[in-house]
N, C-alpha and C. Protein backbone atom coordinates (compact mmCIF):
# COMPACT_ATOMS: atom_id res chain seq x y z
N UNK A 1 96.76 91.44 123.14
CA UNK A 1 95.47 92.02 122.86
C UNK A 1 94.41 90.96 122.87
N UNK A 2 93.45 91.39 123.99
CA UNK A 2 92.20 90.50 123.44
C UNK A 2 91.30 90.36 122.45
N UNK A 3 90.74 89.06 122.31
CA UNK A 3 90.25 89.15 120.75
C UNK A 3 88.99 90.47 121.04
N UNK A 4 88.63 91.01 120.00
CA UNK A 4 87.35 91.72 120.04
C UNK A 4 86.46 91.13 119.66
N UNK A 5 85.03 90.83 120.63
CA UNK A 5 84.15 89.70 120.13
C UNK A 5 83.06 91.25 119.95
N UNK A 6 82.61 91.20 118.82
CA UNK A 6 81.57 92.71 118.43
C UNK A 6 80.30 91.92 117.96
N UNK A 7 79.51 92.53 117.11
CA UNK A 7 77.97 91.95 116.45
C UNK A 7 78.65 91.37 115.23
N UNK A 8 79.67 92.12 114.68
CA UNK A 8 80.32 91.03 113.60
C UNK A 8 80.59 89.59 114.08
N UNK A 9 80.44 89.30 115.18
CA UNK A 9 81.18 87.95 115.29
C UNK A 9 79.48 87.05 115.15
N UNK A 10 78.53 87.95 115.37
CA UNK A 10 77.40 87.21 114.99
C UNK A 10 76.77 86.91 113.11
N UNK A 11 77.29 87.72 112.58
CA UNK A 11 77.31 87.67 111.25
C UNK A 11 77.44 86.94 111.03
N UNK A 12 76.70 86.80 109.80
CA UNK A 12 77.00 85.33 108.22
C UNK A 12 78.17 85.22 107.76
N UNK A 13 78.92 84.34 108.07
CA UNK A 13 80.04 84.20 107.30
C UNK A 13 79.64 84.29 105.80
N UNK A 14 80.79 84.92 104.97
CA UNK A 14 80.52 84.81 103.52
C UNK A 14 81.06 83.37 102.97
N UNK A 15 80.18 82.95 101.92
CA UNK A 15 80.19 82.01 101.14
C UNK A 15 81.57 81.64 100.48
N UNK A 16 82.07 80.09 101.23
CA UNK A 16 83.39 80.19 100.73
C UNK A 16 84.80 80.94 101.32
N UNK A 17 83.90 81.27 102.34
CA UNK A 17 84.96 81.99 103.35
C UNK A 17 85.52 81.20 104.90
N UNK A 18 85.95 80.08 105.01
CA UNK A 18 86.01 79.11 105.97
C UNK A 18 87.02 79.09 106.57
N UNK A 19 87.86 78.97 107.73
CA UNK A 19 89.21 79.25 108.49
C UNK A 19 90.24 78.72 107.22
N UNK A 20 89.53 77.08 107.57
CA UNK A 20 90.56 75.87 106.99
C UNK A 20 91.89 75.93 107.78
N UNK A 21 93.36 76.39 106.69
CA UNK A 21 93.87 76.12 107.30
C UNK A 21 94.61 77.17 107.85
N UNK A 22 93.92 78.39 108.43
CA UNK A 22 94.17 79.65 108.29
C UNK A 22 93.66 79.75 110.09
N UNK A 23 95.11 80.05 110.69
CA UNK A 23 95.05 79.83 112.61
C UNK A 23 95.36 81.09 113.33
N UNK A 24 95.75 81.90 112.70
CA UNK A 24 96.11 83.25 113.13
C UNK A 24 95.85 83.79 114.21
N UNK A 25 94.27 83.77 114.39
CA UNK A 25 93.68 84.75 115.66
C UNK A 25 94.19 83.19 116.64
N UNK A 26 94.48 82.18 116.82
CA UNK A 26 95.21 81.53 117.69
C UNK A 26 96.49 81.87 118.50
N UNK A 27 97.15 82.65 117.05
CA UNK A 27 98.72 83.12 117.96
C UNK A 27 98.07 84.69 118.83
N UNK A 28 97.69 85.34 117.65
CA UNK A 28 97.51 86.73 117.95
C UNK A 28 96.83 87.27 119.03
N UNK A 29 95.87 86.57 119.73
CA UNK A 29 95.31 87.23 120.55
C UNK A 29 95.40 86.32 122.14
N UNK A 30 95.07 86.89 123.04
CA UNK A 30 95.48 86.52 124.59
C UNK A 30 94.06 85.77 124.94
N UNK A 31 94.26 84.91 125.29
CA UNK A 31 92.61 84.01 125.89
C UNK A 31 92.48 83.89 127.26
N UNK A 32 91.88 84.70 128.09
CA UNK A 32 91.63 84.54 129.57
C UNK A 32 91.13 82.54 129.89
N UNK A 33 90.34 82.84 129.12
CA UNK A 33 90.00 81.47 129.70
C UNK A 33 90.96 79.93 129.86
N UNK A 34 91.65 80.10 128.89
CA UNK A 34 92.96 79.26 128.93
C UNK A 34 94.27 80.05 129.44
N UNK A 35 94.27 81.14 129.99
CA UNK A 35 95.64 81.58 130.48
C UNK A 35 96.39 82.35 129.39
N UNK A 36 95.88 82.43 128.14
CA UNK A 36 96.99 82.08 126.69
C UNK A 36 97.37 83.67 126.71
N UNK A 37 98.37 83.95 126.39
CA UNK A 37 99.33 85.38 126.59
C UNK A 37 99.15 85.47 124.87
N UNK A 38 98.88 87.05 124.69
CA UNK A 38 99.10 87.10 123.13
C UNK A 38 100.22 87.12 122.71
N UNK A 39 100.35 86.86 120.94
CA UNK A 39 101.62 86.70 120.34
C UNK A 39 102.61 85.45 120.73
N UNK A 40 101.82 84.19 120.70
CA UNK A 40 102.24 82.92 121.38
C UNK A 40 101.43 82.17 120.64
N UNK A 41 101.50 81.07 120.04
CA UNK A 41 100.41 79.85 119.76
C UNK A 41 99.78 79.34 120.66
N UNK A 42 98.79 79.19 120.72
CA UNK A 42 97.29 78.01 121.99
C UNK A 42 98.42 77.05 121.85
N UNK A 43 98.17 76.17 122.96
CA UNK A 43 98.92 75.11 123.25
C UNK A 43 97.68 74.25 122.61
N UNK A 44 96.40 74.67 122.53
CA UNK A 44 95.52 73.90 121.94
C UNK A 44 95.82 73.85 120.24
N UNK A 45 96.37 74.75 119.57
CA UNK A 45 96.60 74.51 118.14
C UNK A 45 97.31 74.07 117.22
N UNK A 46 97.00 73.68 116.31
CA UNK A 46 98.37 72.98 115.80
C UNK A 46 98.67 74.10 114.41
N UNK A 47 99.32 74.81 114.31
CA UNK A 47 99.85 75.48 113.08
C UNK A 47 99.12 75.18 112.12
N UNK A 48 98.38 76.01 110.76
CA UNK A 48 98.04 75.27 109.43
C UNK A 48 96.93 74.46 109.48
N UNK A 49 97.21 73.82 110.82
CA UNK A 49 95.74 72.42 110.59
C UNK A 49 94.35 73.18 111.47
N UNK A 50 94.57 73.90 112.55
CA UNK A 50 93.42 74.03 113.19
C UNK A 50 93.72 73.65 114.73
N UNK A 51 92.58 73.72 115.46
CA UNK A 51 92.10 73.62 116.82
C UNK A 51 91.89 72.52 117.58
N UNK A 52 92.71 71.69 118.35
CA UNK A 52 92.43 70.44 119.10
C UNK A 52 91.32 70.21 120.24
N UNK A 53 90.58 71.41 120.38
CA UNK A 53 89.43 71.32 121.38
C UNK A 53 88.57 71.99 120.53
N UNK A 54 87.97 71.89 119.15
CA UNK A 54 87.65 72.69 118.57
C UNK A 54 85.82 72.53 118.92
N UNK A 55 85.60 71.55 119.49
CA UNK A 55 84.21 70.91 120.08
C UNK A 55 84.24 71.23 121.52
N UNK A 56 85.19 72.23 122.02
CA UNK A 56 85.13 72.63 123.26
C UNK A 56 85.58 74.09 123.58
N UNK A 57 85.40 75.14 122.72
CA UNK A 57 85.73 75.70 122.60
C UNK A 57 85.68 76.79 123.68
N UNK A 58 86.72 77.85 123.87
CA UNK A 58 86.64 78.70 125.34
C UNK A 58 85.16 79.94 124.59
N UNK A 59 84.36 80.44 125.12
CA UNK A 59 83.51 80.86 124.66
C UNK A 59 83.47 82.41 124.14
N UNK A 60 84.71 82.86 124.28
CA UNK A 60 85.87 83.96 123.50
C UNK A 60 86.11 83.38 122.40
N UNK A 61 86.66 82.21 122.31
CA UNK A 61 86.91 81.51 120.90
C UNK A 61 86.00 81.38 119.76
N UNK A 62 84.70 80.62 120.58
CA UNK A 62 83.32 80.37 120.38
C UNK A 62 82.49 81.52 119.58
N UNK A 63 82.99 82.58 119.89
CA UNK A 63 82.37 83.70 119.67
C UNK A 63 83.01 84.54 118.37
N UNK A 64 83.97 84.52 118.24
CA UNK A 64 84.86 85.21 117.36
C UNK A 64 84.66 84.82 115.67
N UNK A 65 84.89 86.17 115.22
CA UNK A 65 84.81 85.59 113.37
C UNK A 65 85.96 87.01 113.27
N UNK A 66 86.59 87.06 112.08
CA UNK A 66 87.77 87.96 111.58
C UNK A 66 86.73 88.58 110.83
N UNK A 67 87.31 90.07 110.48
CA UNK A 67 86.09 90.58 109.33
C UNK A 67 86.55 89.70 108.06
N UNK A 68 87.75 89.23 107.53
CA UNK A 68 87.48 88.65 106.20
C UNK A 68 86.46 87.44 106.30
N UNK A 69 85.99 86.54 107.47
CA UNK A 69 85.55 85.94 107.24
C UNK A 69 84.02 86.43 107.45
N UNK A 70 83.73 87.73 107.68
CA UNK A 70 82.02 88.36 107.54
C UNK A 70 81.45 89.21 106.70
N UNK A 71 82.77 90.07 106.08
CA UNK A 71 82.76 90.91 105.22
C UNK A 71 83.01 90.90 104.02
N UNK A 72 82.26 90.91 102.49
CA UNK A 72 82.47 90.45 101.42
C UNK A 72 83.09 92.10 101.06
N UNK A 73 83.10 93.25 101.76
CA UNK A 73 83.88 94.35 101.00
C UNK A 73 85.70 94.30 101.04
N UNK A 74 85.92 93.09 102.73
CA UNK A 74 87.20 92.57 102.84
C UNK A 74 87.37 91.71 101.66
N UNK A 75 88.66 92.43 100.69
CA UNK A 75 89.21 91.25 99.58
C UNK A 75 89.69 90.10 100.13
N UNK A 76 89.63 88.90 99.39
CA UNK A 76 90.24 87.25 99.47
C UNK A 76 91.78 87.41 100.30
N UNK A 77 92.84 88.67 99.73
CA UNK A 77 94.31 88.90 99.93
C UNK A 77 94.16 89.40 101.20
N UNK A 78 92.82 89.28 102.24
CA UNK A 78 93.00 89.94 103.45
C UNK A 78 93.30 88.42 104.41
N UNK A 79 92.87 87.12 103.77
CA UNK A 79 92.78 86.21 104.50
C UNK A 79 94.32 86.25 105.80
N UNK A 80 94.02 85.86 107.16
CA UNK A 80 94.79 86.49 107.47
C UNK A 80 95.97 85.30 107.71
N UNK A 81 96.13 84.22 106.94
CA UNK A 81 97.24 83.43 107.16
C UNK A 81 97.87 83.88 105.85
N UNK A 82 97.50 84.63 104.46
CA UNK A 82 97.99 85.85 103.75
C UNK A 82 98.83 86.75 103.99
N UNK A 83 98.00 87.47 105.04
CA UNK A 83 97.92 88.92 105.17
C UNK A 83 98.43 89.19 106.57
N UNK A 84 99.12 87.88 107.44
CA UNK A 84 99.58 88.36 108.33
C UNK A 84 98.77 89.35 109.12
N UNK A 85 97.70 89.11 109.59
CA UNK A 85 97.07 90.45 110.12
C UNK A 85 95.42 90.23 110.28
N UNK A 86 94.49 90.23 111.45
CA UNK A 86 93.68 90.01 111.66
C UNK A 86 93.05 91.01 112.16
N UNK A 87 91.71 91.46 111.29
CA UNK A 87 91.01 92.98 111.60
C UNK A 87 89.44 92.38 111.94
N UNK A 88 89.51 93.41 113.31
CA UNK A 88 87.72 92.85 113.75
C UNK A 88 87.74 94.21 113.99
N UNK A 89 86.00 94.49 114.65
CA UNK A 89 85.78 95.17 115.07
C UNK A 89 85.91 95.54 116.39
N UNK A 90 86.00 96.54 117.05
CA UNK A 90 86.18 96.58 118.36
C UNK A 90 84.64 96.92 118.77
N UNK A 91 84.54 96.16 120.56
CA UNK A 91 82.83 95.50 120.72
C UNK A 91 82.02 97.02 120.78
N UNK A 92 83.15 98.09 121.40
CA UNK A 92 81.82 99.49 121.77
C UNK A 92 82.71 100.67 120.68
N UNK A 93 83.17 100.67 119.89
CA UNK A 93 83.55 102.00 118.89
C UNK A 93 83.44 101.15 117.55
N UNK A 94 82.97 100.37 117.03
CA UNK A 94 83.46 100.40 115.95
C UNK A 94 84.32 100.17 114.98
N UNK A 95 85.68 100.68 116.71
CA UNK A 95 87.04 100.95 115.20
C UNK A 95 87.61 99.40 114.49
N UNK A 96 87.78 99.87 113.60
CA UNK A 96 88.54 98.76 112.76
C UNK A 96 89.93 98.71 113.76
N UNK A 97 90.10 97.27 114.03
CA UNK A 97 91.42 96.73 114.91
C UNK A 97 92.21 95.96 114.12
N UNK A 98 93.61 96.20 113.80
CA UNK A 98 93.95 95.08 112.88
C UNK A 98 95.22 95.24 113.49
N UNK A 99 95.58 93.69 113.59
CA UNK A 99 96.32 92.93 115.09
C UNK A 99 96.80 92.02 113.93
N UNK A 100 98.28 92.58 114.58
CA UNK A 100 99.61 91.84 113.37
C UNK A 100 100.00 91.33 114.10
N UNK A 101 100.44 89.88 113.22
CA UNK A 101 101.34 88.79 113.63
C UNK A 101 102.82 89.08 114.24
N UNK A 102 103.11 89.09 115.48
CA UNK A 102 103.96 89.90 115.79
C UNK A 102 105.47 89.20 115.20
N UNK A 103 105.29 87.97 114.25
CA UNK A 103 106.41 87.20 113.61
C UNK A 103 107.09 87.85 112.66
N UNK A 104 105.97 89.01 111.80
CA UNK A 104 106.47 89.69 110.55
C UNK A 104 105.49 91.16 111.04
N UNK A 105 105.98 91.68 111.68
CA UNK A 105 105.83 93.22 112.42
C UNK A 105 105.39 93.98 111.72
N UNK A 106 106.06 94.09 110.35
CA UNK A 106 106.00 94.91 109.58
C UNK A 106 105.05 95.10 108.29
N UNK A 107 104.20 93.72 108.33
CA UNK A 107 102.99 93.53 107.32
C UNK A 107 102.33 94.65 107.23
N UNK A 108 101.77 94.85 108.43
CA UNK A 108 100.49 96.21 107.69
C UNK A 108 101.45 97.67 106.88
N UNK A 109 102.79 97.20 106.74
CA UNK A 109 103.57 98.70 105.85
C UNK A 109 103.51 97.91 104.53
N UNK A 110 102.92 97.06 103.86
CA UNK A 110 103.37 96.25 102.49
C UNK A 110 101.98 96.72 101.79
N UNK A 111 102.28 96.69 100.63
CA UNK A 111 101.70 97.18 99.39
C UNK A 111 100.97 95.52 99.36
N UNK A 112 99.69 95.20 98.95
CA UNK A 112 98.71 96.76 98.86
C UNK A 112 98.15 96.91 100.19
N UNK A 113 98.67 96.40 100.96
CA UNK A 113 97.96 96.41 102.58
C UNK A 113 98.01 97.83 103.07
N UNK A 114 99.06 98.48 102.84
CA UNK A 114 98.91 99.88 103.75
C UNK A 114 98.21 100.82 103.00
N UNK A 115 97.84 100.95 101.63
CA UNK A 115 97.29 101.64 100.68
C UNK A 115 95.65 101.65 101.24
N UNK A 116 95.55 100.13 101.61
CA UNK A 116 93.93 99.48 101.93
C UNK A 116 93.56 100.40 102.88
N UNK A 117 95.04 100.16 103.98
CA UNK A 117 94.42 100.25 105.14
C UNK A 117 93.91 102.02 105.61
N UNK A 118 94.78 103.29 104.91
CA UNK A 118 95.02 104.30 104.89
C UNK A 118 93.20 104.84 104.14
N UNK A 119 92.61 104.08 102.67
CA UNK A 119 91.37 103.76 102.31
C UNK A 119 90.17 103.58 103.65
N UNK A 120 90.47 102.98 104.56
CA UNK A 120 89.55 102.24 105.09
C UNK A 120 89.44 103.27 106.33
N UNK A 121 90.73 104.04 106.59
CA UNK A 121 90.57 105.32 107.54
C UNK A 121 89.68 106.85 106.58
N UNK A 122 90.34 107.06 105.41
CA UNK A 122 89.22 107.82 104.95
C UNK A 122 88.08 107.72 104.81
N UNK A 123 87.03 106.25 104.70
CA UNK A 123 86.04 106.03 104.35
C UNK A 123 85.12 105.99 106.00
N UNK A 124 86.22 105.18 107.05
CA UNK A 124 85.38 105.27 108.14
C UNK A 124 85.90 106.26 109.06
N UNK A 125 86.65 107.08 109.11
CA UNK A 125 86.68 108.54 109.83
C UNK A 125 85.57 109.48 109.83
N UNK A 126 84.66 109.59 109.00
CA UNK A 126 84.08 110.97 108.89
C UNK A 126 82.23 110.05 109.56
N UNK A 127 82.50 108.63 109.44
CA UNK A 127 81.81 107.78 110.42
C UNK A 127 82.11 108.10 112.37
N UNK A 128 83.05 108.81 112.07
CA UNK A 128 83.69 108.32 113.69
C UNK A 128 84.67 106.98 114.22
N UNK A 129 84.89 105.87 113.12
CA UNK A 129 85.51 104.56 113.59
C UNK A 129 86.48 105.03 112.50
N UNK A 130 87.51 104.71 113.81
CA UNK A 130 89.25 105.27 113.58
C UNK A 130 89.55 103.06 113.34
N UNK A 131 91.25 103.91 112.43
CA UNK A 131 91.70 102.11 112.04
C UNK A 131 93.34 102.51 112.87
N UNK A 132 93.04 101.48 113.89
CA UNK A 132 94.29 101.17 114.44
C UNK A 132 94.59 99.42 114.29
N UNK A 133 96.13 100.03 114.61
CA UNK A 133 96.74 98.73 114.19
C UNK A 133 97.68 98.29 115.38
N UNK A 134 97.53 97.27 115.42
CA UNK A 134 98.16 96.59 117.14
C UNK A 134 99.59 95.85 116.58
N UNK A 135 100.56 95.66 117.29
CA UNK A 135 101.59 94.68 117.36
C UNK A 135 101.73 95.12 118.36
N UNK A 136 101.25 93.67 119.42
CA UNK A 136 100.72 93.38 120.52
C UNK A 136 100.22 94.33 120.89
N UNK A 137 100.88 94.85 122.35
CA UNK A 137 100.23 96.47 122.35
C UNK A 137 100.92 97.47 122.20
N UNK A 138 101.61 97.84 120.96
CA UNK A 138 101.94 98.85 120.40
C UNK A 138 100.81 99.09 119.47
N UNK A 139 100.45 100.43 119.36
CA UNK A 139 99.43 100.87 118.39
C UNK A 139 99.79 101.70 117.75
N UNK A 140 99.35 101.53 116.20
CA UNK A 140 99.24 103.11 115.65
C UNK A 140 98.04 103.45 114.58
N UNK A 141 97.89 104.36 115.09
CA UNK A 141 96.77 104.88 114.04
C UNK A 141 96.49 105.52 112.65
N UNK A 142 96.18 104.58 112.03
CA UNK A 142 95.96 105.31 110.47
C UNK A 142 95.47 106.24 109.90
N UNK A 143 95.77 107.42 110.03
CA UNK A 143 95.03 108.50 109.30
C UNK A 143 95.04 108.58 107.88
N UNK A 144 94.00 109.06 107.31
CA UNK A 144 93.99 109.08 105.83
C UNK A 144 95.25 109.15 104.65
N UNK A 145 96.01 110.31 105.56
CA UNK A 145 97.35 110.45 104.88
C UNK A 145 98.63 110.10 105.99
N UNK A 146 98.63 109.86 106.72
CA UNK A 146 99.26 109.37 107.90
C UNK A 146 99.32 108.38 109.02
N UNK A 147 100.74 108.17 109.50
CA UNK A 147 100.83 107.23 110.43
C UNK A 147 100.74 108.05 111.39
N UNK A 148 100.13 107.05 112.53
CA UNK A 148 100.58 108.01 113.92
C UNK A 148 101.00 106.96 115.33
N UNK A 149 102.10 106.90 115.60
CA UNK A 149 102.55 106.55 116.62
C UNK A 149 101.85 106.76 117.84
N UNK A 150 100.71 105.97 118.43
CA UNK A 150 100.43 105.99 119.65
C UNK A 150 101.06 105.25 120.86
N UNK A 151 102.29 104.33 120.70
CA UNK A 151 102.88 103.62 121.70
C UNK A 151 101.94 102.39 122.32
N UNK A 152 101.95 101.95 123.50
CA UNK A 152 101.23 101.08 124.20
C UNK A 152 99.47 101.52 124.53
N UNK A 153 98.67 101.04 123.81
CA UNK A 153 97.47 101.28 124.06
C UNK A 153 96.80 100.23 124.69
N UNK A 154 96.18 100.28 126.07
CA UNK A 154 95.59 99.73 126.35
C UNK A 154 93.82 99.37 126.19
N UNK A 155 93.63 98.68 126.80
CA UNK A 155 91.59 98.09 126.59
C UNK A 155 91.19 98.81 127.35
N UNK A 156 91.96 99.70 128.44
CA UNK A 156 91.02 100.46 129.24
C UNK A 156 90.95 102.07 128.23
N UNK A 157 91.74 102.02 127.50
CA UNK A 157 91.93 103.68 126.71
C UNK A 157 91.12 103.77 125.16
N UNK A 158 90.72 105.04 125.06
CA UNK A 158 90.26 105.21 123.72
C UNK A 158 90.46 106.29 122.93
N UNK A 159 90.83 106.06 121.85
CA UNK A 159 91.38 106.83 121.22
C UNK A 159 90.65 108.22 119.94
N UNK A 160 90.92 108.93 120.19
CA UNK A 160 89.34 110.01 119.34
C UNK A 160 90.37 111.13 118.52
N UNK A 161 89.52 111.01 117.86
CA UNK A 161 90.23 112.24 116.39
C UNK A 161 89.34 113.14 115.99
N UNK A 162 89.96 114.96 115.93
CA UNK A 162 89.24 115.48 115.70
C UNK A 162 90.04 116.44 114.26
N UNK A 163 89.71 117.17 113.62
CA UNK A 163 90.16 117.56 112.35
C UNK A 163 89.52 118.99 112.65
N UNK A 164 90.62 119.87 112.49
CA UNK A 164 90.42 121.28 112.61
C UNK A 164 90.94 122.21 111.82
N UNK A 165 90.09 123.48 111.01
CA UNK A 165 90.73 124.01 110.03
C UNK A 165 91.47 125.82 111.02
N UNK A 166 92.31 125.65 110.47
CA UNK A 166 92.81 127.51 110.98
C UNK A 166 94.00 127.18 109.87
N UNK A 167 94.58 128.90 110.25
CA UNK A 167 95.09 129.79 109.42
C UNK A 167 96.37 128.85 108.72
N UNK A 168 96.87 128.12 109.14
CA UNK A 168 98.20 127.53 108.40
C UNK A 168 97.55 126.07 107.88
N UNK A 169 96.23 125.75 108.37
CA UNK A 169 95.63 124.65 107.22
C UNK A 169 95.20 124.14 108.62
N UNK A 170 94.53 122.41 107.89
CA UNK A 170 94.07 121.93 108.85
C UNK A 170 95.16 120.86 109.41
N UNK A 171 93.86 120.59 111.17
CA UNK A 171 95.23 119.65 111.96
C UNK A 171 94.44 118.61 112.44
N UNK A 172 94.79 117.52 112.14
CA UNK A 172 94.38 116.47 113.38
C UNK A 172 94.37 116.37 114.89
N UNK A 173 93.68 116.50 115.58
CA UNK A 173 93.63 116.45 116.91
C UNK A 173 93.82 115.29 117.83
N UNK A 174 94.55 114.36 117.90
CA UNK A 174 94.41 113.53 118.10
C UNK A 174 94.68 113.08 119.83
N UNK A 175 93.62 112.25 120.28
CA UNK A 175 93.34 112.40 122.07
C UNK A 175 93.61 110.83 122.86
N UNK A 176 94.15 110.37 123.46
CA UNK A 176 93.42 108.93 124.15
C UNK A 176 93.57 109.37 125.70
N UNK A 177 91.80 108.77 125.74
CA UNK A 177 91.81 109.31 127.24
C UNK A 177 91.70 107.33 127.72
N UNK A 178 91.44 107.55 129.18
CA UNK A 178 91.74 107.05 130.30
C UNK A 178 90.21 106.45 130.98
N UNK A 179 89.83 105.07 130.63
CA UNK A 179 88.47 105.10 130.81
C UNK A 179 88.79 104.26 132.32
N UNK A 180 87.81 105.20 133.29
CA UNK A 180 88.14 104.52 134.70
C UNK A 180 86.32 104.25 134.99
N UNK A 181 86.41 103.11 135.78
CA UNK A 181 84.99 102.80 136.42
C UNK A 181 84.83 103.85 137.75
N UNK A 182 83.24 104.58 137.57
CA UNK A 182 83.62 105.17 139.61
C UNK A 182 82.18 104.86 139.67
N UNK A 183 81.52 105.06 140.64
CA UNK A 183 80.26 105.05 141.75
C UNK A 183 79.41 105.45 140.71
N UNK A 184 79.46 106.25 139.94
CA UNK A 184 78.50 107.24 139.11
C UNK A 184 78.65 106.31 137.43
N UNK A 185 79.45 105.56 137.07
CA UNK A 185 79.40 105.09 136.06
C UNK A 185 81.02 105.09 135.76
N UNK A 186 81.21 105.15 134.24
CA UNK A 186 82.43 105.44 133.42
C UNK A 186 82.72 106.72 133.37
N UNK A 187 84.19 106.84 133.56
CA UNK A 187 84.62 108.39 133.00
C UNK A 187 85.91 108.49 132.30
N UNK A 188 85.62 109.17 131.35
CA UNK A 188 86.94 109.47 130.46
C UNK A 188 88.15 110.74 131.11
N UNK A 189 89.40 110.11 131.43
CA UNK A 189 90.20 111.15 132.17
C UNK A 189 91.52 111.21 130.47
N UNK A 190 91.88 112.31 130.62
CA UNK A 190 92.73 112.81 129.22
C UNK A 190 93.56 112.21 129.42
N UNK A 191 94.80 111.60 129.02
CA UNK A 191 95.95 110.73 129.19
C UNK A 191 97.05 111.48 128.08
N UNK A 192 96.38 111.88 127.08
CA UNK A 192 97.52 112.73 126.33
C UNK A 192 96.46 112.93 124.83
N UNK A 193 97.16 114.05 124.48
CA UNK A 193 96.86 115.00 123.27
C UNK A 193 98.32 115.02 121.93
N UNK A 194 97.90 115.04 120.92
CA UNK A 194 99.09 115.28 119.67
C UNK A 194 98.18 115.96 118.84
N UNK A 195 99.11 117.09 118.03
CA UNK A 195 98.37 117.53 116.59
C UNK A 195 99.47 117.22 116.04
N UNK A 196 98.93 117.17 114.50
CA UNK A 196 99.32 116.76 113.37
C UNK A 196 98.86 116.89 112.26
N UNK A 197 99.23 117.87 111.30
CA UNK A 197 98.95 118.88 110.06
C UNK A 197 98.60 117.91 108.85
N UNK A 198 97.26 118.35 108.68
CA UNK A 198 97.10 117.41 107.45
C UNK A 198 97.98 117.26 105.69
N UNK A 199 98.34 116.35 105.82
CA UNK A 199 99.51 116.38 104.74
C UNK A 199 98.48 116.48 103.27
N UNK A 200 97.49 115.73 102.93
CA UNK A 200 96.46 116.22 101.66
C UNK A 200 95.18 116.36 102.07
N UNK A 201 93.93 116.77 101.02
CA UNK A 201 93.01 116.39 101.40
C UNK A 201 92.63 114.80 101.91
N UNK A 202 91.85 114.78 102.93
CA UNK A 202 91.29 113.62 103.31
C UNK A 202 89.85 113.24 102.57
């Protein structure tokens, strides 16, 4: 997964909020400009300590901040050499992206992380910005009361949720279409559909 460079990455870092020795988005994400494949360490980094071209940075690199390091509503326990797990924004939806260390797979299921993260889909759903979660590119999406298995999601696909009430209760609608470039602009082609019955209120 590539990093997501959004307007958060232009943000104020919060006070006291500094990498140090915290390298994460190094393994986790794929860098065109150096070749770097995600879920691999930069050959530029050294574990713990930081960045050996850090005065030369690829301008993907250059650009990037994690939300714990922009967001004072992200708690301290999100830091992501912690938390195993690095959440930005994605550059045109919004959605909260949070891209696990593919070393310990299973972080975003640990207390209090999945509690957070399930929080952070009720609060920004009814916004429109859905919280998916990457190991590499496997995705799944957090619904308020649910997981949802989306499989391999790619940067060309996007993923949209709709919530519908009828007679046996309500259902999640859940869509990722197929974003192709043509002559006329962008177009969204359907790639697949799931429902899924809301288990409580959201």
């Amino acid at each position: 997964m590539t990093a997501a460079v959004s307007n958060s990455s232009e943000a104020r870092t919060v006070p006291g909020r500094e990498c140090g020795s915290c390298t994460l988005c190094c393994k986790v994400y794929n860098v065109v400009e150096l070749g770097k494949a995600a879920g691999k360490w930069c050959s530029h980094c050294k574990p713990g300590r930081g960045c050996t071209i850090h005065d030369n940075l690829p301008s993907e690199c250059a650009a990037f901040n994690c939300l714990w390091k922009t967001m004072p509503a992200i708690s301290m326990q999100w830091k992501p050499e912690q938390s195993k797990m690095v959440l930005t924004l994605h550059p045109e939806t919004n959605n909260i992206q949070v891209v696990v260390d593919p070393g310990l797979p299973s972080a975003w299921t640990r207390q209090p992380y999945h509690s957070q993260l399930r929080l952070m889909s009720k609060n920004n759903m009814p916004k429109g910005h859905l919280v998916v979660v990457f190991v590499n590119e496997l995705a799944t999406l957090i619904l308020p009361d649910q997981d949802v298995q989306l499989g391999v999601l790619t940067r060309e696909q996007v993923v949209s949720v709709t919530q519908e009430s009828g007679p046996g209760g309500s259902v999640y609608e859940v869509k990722i279409f197929n974003r192709r470039t043509t002559a006329d602009g962008q177009t969204l082609e359907m790639a697949s559909t799931s429902r899924h019955p809301v288990r409580s209120a959201a």
